[in-house]
Protein backbone atom coordinates (compact mmCIF):
# COMPACT_ATOMS: atom_id res chain seq x y z
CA UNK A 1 110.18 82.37 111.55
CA UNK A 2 110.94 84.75 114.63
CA UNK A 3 108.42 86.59 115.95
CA UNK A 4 109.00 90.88 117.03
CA UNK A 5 108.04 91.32 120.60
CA UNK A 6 106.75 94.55 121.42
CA UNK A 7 107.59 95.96 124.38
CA UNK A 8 106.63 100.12 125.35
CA UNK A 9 108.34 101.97 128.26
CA UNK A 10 105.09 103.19 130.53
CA UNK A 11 105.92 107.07 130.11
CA UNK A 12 105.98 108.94 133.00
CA UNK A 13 102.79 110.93 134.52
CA UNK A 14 103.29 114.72 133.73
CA UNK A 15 103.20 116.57 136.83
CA UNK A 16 104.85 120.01 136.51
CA UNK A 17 104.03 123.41 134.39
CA UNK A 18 106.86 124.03 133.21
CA UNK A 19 106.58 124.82 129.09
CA UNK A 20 109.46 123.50 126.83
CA UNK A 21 110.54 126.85 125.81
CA UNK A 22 110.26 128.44 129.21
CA UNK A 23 112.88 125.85 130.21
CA UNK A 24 115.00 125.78 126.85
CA UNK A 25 115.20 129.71 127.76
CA UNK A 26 116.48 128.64 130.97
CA UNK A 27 119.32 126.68 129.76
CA UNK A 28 120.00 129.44 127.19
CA UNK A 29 120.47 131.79 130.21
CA UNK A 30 122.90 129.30 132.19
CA UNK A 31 124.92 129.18 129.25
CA UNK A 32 125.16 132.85 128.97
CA UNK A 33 125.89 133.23 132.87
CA UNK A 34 128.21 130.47 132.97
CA UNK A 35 130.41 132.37 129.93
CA UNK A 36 129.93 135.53 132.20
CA UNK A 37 131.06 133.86 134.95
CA UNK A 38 134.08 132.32 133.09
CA UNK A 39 136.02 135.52 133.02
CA UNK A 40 135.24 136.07 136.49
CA UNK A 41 137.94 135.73 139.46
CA UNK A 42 136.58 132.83 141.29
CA UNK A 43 137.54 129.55 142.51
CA UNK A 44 136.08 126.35 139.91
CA UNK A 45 134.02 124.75 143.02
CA UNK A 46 132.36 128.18 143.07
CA UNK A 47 131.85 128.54 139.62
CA UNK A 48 130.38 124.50 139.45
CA UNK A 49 128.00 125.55 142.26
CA UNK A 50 126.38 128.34 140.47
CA UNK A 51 126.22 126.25 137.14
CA UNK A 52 124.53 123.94 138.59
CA UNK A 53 121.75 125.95 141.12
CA UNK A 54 121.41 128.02 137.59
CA UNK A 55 120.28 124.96 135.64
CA UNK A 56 118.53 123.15 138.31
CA UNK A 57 115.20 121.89 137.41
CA UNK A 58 115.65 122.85 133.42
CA UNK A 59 115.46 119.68 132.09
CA UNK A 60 113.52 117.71 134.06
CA UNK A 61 110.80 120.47 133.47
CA UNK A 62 111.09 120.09 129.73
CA UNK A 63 110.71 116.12 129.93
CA UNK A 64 107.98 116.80 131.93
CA UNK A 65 106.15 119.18 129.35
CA UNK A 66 107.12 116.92 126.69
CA UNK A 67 105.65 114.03 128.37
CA UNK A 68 102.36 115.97 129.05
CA UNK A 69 102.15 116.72 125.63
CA UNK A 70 102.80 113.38 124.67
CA UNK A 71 99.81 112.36 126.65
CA UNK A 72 97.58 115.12 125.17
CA UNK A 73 98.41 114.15 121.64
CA UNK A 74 97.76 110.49 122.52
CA UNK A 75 94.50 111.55 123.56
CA UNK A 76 93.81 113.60 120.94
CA UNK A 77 94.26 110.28 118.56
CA UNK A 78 92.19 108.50 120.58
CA UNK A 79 95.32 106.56 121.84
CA UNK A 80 96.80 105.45 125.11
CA UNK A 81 99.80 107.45 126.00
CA UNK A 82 101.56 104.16 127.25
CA UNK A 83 101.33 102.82 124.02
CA UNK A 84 104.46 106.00 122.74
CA UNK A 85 107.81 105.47 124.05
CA UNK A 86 110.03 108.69 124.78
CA UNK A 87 113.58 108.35 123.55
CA UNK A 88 115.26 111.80 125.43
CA UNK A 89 118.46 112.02 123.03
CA UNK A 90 121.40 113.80 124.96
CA UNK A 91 123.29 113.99 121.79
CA UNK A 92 126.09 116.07 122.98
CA UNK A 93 124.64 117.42 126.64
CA UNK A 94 126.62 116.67 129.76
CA UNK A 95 125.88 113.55 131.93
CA UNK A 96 124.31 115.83 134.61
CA UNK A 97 121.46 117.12 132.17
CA UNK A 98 120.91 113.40 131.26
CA UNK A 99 120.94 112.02 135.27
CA UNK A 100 118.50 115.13 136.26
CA UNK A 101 115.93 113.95 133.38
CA UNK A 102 116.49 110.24 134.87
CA UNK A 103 116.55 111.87 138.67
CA UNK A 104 112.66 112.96 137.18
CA UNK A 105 111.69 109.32 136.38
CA UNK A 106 113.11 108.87 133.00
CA UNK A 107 115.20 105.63 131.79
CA UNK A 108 115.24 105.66 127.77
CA UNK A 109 117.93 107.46 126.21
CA UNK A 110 119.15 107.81 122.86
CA UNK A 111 122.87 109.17 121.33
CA UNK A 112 124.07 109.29 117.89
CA UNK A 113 127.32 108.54 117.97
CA UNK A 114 129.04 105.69 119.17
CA UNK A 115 132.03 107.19 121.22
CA UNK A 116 129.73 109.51 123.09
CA UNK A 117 127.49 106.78 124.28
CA UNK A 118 130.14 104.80 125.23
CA UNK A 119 131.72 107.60 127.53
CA UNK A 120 128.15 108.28 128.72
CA UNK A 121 127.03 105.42 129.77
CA UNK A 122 129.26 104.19 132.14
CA UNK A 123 128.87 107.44 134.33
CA UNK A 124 125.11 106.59 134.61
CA UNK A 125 122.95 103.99 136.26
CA UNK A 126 122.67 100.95 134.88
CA UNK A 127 119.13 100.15 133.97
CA UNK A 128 119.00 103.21 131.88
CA UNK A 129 117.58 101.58 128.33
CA UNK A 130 119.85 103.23 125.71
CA UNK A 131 118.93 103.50 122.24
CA UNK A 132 121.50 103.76 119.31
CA UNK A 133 119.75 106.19 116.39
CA UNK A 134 122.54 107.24 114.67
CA UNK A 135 124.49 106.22 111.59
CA UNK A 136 126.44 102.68 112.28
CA UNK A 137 129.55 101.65 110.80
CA UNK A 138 130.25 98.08 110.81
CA UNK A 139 134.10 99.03 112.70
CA UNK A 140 131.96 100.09 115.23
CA UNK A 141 129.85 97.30 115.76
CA UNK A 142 132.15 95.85 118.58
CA UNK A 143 132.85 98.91 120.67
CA UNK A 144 129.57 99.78 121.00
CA UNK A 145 127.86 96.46 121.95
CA UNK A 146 131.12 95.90 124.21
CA UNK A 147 130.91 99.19 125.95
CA UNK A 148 127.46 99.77 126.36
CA UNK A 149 126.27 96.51 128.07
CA UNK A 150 122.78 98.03 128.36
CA UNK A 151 122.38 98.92 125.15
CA UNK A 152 118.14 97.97 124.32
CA UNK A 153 118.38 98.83 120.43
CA UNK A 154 119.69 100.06 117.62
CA UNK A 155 117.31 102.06 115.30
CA UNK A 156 119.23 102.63 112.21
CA UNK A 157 119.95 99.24 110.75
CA UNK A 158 119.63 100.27 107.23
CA UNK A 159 121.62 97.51 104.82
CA UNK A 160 122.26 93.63 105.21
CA UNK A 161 125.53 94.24 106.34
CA UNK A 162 125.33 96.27 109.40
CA UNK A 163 122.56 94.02 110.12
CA UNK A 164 125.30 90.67 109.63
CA UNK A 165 128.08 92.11 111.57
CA UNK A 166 125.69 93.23 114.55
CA UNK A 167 124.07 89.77 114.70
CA UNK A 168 127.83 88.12 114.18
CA UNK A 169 128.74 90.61 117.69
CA UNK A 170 125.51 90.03 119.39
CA UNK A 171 126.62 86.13 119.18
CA UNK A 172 130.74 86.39 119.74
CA UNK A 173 130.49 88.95 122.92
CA UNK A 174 127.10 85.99 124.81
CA UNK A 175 124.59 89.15 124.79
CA UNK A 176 120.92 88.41 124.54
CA UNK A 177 119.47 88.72 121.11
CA UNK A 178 119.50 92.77 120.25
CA UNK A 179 116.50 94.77 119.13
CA UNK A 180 116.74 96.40 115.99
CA UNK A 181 114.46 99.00 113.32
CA UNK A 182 114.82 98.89 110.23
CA UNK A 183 115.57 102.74 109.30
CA UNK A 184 113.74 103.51 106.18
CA UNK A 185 114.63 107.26 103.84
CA UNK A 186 110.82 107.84 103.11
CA UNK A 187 111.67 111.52 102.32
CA UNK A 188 114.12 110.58 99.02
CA UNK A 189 116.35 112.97 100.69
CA UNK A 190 120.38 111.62 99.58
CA UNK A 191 121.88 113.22 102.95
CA UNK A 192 119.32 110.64 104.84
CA UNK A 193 120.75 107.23 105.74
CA UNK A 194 117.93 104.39 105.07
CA UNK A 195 116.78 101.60 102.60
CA UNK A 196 114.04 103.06 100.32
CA UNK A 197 110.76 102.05 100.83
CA UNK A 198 110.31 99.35 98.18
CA UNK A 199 113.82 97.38 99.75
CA UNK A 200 112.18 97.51 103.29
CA UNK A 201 110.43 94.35 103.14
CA UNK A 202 113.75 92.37 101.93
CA UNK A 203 115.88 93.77 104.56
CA UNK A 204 113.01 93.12 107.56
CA UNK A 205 113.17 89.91 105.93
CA UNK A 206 116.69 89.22 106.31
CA UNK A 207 116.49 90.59 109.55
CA UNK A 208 113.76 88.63 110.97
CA UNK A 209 114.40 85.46 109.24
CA UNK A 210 118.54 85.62 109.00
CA UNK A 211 119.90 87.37 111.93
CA UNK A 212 119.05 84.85 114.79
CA UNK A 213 120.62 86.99 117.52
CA UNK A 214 118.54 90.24 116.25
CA UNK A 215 115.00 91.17 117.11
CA UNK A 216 112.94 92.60 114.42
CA UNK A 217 110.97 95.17 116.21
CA UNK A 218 110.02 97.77 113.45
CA UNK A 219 110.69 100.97 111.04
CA UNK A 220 112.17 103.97 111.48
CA UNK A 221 112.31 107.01 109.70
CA UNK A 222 113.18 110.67 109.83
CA UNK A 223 111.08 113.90 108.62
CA UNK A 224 112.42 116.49 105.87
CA UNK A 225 113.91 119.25 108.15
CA UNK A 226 111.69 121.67 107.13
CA UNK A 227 108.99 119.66 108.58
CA UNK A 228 106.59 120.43 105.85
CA UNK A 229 106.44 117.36 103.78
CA UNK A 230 106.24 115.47 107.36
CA UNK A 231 103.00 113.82 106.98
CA UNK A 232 103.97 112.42 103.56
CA UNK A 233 107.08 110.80 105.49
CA UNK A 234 104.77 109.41 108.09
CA UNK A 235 102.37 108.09 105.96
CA UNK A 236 104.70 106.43 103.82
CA UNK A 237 106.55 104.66 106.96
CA UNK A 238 102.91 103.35 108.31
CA UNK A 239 102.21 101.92 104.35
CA UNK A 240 105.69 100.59 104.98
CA UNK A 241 104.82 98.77 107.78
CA UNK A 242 101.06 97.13 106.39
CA UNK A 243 103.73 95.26 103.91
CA UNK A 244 106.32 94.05 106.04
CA UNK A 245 103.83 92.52 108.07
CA UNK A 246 102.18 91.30 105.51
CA UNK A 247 105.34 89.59 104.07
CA UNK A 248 106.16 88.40 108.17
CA UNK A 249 103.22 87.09 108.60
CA UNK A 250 102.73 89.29 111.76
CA UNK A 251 100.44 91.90 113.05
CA UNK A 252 100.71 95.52 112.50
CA UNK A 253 101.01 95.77 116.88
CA UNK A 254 104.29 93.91 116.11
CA UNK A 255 105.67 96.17 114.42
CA UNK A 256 106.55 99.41 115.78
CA UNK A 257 106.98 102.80 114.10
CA UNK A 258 109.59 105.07 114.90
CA UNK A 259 109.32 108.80 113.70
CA UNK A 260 108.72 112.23 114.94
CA UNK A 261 111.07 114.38 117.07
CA UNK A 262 111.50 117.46 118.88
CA UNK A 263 109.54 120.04 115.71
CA UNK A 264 107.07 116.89 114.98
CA UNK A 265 106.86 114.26 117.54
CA UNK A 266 102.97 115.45 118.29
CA UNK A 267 102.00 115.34 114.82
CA UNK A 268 103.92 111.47 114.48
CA UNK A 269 102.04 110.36 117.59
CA UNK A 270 98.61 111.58 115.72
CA UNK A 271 99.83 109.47 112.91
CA UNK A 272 100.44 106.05 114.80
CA UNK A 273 104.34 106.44 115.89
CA UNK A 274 104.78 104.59 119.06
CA UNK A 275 108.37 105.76 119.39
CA UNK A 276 109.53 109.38 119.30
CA UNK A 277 113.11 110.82 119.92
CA UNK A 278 112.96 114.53 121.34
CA UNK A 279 116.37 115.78 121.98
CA UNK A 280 116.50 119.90 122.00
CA UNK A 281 113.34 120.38 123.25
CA UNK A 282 114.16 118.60 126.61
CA UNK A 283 118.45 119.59 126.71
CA UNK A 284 118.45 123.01 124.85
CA UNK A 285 119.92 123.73 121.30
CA UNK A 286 122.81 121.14 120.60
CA UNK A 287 126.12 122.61 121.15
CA UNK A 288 128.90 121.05 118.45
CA UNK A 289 132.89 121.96 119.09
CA UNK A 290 133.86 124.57 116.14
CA UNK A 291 136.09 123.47 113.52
């Protein structure tokens, strides 16, 4: 039987004062002054200058708040804030917000969909650790281990046959084995991808025992959006993971838990998460093209 190695990005020492919504407030007001400026007569180097002296700094001082409070919450638990990876999700931010959060120390990232990644990544250094937490389809298996060559996992494994085809790609394309969660719909909620919690023992099974070019590494789960049956979420993922490693045969360090994000990510660190994915707090609101 394969063992999980678990392996936790150090996060970075918080070092500025600069609150999350002071500097989600700042990216608010580029995006205002850079519509302003759109209907102004000037050249596009111009224009590309004051964008970018407008949003200087804005994201790297969110990570950096985030990261603080990270720490605080660790310590709060009685934790060690090394033991809580930070996934920053660009989900639909420009490259330049995403290099001036790495420019600040930063090297895990996380997208949701597989097209945007692979246009990302390329444009950014190479021993950024991305993170794949959105839904998977098994046509998209190949792309996105082909064009992301520093691709470090894949959260959302949540059936035995995204899990085949990845392990199947891992193998064809000669890439070291892939880490994997198992994602896991502990809020019953039918617009939320995931096993349910009584199949997440036989698909960490499969995973672990099956998929020789996967690396079982641990659950993942997302909170109702209104944030307010949270803790039930949590607590289910954790009771999740006391079986799985029961039925592995490994220890509950082995298993990592991924949950919490930008509304909740304190509260999941309380409650034993040792991955969070924070997206708007650190890049602003998500900006989607209209229909």
């Amino acid at each position: 039987m394969k063992r999980s190695r678990l392996t936790i990005q150090r996060s970075v020492s918080p070092d500025a004062d600069v609150e999350s919504r002071g500097s989600e407030e700042r990216i608010n007001q580029w995006r205002t002054d850079t519509a302003v400026a759109a209907h102004q007569p000037q050249g596009s180097q111009e224009m590309e200058a004051a964008t970018s002296a407008a949003v200087d700094g804005a994201a790297a001082g969110a990570f950096r708040s985030v990261v603080r409070r990270m720490h605080q919450a660790a310590e709060k638990a009685g934790r060690r804030p090394h033991q809580i990876r930070l996934v920053a999700v660009s989900k639909t931010k420009p490259v330049s917000l995403v290099r001036q959060v790495y420019d600040a120390g930063h090297r895990c990232f996380g997208e949701n969909y597989v097209q945007e990644l692979i246009d990302k990544a390329p444009q950014l250094p190479e021993d950024i650790e991305w993170h794949f937490i959105g839904n998977l389809q098994s046509n998209k298996v190949k792309p996105l281990l082909a064009g992301v060559p520093n691709l470090a996992m894949v959260e959302s494994v949540d059936d035995e046959k995204i899990a085949n085809r990845l392990d199947r790609m891992v193998e064809s394309l000669g890439r070291k084995p892939l880490k994997v969660f198992v994602q896991v719909n502990t809020s019953g909620e039918e617009s939320k991808n995931g096993v349910e919690p009584s199949e997440c023992v036989e698909l960490a099974k499969h995973v672990s025992e099956r998929c020789l070019n996967l690396e079982f590494c641990g659950l993942m789960t997302i909170g109702m959006l209104d944030y307010s049956s949270t803790p039930e979420n949590f607590k289910t993922l954790a009771n999740c993971r006391s079986e799985v490693c029961k039925a592995l045969g490994i220890e509950e360090e082995q298993c990592e838990l991924s949950m919490g994000m930008s509304n909740d990510f304190e509260q999941a660190i309380e409650m034993g998460s040792t991955n969070v994915r924070v997206g708007s707090v650190i890049f602003g609101a998500r900006e989607y093209a209209k229909k």
